[in-house]
Protein backbone atom coordinates (compact mmCIF):
# COMPACT_ATOMS: atom_id res chain seq x y z
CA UNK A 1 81.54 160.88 176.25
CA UNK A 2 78.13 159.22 175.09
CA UNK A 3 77.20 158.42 177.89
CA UNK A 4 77.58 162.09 179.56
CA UNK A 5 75.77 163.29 176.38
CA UNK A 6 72.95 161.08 177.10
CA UNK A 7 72.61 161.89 180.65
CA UNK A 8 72.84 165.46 179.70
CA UNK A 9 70.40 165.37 177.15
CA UNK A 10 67.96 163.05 179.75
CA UNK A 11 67.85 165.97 182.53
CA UNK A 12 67.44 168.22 180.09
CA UNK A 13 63.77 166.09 179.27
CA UNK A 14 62.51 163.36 177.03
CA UNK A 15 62.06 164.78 173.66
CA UNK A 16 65.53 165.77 174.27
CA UNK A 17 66.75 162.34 174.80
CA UNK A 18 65.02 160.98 171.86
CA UNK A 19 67.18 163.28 170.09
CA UNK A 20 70.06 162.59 171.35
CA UNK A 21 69.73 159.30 170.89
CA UNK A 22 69.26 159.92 167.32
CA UNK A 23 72.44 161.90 166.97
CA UNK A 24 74.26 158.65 168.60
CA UNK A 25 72.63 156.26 166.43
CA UNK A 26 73.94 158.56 163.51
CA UNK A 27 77.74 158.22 165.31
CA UNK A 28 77.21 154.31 165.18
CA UNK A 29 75.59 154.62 161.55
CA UNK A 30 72.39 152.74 162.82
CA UNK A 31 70.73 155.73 161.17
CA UNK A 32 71.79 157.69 158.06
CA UNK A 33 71.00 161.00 157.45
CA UNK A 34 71.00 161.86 153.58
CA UNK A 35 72.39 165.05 153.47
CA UNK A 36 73.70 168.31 155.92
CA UNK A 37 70.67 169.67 156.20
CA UNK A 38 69.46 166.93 157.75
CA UNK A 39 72.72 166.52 160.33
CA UNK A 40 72.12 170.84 160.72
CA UNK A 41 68.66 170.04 162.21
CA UNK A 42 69.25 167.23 164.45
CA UNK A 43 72.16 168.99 166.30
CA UNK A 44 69.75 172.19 166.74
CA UNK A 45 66.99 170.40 167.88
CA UNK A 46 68.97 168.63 170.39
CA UNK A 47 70.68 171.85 171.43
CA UNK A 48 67.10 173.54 171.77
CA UNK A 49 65.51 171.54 173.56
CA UNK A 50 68.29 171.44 175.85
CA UNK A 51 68.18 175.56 176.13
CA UNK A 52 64.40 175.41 176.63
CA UNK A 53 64.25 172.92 179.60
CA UNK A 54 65.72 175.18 181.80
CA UNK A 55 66.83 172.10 183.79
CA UNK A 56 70.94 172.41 182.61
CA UNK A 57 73.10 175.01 183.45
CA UNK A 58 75.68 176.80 181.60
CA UNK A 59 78.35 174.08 182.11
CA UNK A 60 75.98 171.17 181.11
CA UNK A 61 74.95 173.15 177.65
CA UNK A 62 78.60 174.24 176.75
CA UNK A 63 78.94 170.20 176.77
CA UNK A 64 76.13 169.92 174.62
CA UNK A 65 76.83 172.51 172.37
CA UNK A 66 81.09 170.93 172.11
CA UNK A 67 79.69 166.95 172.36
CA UNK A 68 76.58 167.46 169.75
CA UNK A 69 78.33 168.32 166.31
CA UNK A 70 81.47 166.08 166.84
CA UNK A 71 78.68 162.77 167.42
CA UNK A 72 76.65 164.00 164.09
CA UNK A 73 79.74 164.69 161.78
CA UNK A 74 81.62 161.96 162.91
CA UNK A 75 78.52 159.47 161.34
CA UNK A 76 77.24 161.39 158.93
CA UNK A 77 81.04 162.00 157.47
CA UNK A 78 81.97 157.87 158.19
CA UNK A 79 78.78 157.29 156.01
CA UNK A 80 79.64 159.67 153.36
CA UNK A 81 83.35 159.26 153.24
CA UNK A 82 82.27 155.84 152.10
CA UNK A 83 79.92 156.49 149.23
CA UNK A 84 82.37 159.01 147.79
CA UNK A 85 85.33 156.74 147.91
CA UNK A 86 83.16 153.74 146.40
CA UNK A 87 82.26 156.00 143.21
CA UNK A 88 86.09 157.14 143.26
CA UNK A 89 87.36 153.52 143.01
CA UNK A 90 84.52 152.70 140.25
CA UNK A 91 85.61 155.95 138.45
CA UNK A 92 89.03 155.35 138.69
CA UNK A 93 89.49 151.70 138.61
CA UNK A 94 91.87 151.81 141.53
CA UNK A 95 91.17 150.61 145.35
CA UNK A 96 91.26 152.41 148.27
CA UNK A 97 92.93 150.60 151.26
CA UNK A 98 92.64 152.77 153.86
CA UNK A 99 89.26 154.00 155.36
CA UNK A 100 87.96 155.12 158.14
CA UNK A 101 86.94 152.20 159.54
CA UNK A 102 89.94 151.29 161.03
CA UNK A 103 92.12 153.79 163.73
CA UNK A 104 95.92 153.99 163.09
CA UNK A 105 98.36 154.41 166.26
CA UNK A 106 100.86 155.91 165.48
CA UNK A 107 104.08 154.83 167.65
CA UNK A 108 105.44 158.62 168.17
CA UNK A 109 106.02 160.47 171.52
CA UNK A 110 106.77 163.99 172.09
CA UNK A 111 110.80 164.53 172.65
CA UNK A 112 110.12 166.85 175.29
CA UNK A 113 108.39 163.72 177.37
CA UNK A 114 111.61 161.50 177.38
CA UNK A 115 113.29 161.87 180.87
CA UNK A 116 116.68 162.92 178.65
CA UNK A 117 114.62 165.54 177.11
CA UNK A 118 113.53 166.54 180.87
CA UNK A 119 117.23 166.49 182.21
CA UNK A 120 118.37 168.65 179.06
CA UNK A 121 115.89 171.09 179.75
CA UNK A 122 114.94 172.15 176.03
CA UNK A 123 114.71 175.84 175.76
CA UNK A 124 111.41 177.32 175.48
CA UNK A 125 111.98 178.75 171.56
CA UNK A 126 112.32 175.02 170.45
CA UNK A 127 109.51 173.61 168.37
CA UNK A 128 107.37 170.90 170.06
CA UNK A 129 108.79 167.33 168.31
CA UNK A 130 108.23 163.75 168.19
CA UNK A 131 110.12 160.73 168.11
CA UNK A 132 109.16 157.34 166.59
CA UNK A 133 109.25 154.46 169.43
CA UNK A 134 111.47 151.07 168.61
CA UNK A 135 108.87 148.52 167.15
């Protein structure tokens, strides 16, 4: 996905690359934006400069305009998330284990994947479930 931003953002011209590059080094927390103002601009400018090239089509800016926002907030949120659960722990005297640092699988499937599931045929008014796999 970073990589098809970036190549996005490069046909679309250099300052728009710059940019982009910015909003990726935000994702990685290389650079820190201090507040949402901040995070509002960099997505527009990206997304402008994009629209102004002329050099994407509709497809290519749609990508953009999905790919841009989820890069920015996931950073600027990761960086934040921290800060607020720091001064939570310090208020509260109590640690926080889990943060975002780390991604959680979670060892469920959908019922209606098993092959019994498939040879039962569920009926179409049943709720999509899951089931947890043996550890």
């Amino acid at each position: 996905e970073e990589e098809m931003l970036l190549n996005i953002a490069t046909k679309a011209g250099k300052d728009a690359r710059i940019s982009m590059e910015r909003a990726l080094a935000v994702q990685k927390g290389t650079v820190v934006l201090n507040n949402t103002k901040e995070a509002t601009q960099l997505k527009q400018n990206v997304l402008q400069m994009a629209a102004a090239s002329d050099k994407l089509n509709p497809a290519e800016i749609q990508l953009l305009k999905k790919g841009i926002p989820q890069v920015v907030a996931r950073g600027y949120g990761t960086h934040h998330e921290r800060g607020a659960i720091d001064l939570y722990e310090t208020k509260c005297g109590w640690e926080i284990r889990e943060r975002n640092a780390a991604i959680l699988k979670w060892p469920f499937i959908r019922a209606e994947d098993t092959y019994r599931a498939q040879k039962t045929s569920l009926s179409n008014n049943s709720a999509p479930t899951v089931i947890p796999l043996a550890s």
